[in-house]
N, C-alpha and C. Protein backbone atom coordinates (compact mmCIF):
# COMPACT_ATOMS: atom_id res chain seq x y z
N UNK A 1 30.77 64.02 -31.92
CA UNK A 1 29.54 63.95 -32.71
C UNK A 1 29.92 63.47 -34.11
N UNK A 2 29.26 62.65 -34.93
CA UNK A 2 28.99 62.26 -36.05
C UNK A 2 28.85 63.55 -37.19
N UNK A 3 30.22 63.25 -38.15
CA UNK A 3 30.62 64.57 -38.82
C UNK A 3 29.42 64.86 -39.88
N UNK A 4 28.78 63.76 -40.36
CA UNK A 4 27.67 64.01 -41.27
C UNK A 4 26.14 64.67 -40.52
N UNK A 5 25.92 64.30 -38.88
CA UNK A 5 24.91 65.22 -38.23
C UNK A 5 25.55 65.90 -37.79
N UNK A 6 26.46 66.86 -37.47
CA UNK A 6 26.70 68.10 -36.83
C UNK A 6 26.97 68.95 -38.17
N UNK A 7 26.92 68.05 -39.73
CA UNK A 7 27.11 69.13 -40.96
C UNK A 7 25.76 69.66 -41.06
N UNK A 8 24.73 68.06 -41.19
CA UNK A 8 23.17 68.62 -40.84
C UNK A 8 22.57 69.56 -39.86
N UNK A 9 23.09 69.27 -38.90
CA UNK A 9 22.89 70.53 -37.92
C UNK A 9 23.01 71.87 -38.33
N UNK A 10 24.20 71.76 -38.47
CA UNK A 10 24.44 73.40 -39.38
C UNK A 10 23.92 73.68 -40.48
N UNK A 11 23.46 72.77 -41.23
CA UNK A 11 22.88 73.32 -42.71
C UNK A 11 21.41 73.97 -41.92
N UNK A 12 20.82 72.97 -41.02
CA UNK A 12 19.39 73.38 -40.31
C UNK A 12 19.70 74.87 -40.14
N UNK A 13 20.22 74.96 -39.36
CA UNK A 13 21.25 76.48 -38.22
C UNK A 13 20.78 77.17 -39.28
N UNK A 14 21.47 77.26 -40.42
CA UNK A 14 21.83 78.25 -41.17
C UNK A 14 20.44 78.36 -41.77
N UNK A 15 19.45 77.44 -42.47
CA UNK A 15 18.66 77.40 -43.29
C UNK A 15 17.73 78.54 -42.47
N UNK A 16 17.40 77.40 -41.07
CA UNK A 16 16.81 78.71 -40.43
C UNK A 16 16.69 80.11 -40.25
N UNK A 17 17.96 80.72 -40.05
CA UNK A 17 18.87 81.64 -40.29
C UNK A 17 17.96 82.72 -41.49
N UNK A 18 18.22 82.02 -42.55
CA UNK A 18 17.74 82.44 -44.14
C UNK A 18 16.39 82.67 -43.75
N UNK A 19 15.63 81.35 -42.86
CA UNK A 19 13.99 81.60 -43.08
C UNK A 19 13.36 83.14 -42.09
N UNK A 20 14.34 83.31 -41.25
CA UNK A 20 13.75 84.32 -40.32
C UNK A 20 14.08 85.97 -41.26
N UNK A 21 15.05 85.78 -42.22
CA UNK A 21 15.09 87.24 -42.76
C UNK A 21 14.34 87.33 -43.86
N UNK A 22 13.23 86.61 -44.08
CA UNK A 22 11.95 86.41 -45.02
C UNK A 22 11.21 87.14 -44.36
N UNK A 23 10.93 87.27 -43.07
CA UNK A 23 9.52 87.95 -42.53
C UNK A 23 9.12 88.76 -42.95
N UNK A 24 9.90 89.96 -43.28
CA UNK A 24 9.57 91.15 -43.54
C UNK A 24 9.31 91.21 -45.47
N UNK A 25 9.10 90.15 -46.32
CA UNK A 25 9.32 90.07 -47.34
C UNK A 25 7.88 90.77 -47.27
N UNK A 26 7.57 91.30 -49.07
CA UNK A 26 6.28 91.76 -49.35
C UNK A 26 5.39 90.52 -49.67
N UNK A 27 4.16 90.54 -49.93
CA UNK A 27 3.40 89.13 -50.48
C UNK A 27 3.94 88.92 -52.08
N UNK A 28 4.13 90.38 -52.76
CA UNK A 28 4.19 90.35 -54.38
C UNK A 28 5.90 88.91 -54.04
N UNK A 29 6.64 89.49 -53.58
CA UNK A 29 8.06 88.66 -53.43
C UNK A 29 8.01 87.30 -53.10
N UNK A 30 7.14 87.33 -52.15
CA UNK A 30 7.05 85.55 -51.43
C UNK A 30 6.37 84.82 -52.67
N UNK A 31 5.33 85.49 -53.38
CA UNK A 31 4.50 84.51 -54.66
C UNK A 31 5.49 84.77 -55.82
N UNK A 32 6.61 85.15 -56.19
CA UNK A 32 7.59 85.33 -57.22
C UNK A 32 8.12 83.85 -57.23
N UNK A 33 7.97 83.26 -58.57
CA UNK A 33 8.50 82.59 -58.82
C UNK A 33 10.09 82.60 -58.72
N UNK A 34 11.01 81.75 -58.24
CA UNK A 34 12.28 81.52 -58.20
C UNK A 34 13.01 81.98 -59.55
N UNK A 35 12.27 81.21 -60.65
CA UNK A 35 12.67 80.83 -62.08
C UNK A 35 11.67 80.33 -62.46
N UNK A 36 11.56 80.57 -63.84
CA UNK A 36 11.01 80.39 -64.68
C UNK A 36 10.51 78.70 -65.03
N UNK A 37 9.35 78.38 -64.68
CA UNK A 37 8.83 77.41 -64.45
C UNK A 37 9.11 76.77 -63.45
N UNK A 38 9.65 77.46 -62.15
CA UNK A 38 9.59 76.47 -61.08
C UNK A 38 8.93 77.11 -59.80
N UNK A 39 9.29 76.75 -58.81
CA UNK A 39 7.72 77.00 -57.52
C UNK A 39 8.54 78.78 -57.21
N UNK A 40 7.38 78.95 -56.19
CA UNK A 40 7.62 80.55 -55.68
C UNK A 40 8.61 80.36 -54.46
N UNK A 41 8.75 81.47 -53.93
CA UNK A 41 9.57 81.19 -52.93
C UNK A 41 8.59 80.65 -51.50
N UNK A 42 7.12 81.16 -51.35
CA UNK A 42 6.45 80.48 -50.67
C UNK A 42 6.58 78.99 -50.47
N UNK A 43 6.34 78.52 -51.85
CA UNK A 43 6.31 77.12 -52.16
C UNK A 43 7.90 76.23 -51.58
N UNK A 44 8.67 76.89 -52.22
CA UNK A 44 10.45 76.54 -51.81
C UNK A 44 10.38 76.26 -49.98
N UNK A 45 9.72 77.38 -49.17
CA UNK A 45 9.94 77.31 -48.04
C UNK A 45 9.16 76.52 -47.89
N UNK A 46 7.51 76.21 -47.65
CA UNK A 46 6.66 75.37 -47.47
C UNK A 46 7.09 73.81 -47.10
N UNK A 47 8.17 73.61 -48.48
CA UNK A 47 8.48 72.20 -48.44
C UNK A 47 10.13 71.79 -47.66
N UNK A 48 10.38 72.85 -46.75
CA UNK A 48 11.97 72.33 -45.98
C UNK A 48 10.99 71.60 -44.62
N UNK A 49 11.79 71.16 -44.31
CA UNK A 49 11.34 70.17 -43.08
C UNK A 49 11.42 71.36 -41.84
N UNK A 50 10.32 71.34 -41.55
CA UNK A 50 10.21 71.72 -39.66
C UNK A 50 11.30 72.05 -39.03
């Protein structure tokens, strides 16, 4: 396999990974801004690809 898609692969793997131990987040946490003038963490996830 092509070392630059099986790195993508794994970044997916993992990202995913990250998105499933969100579930249990509260709503106050998911609308928390990251930092200071930038999106929430809703927003952060919203925009990763499918």
């Amino acid at each position: 396999m092509d070392k630059n898609k099986e790195e993508l692969l794994i970044h997916f793997e993992h990202s995913t990974d990250i998105v499933k131990k969100l579930v249990d987040t509260s709503e106050e946490y998911w609308r928390t801004l990251i930092a200071k003038d930038k999106w929430t963490v809703a927003e952060v996830i919203g925009h990763l690809t499918p």
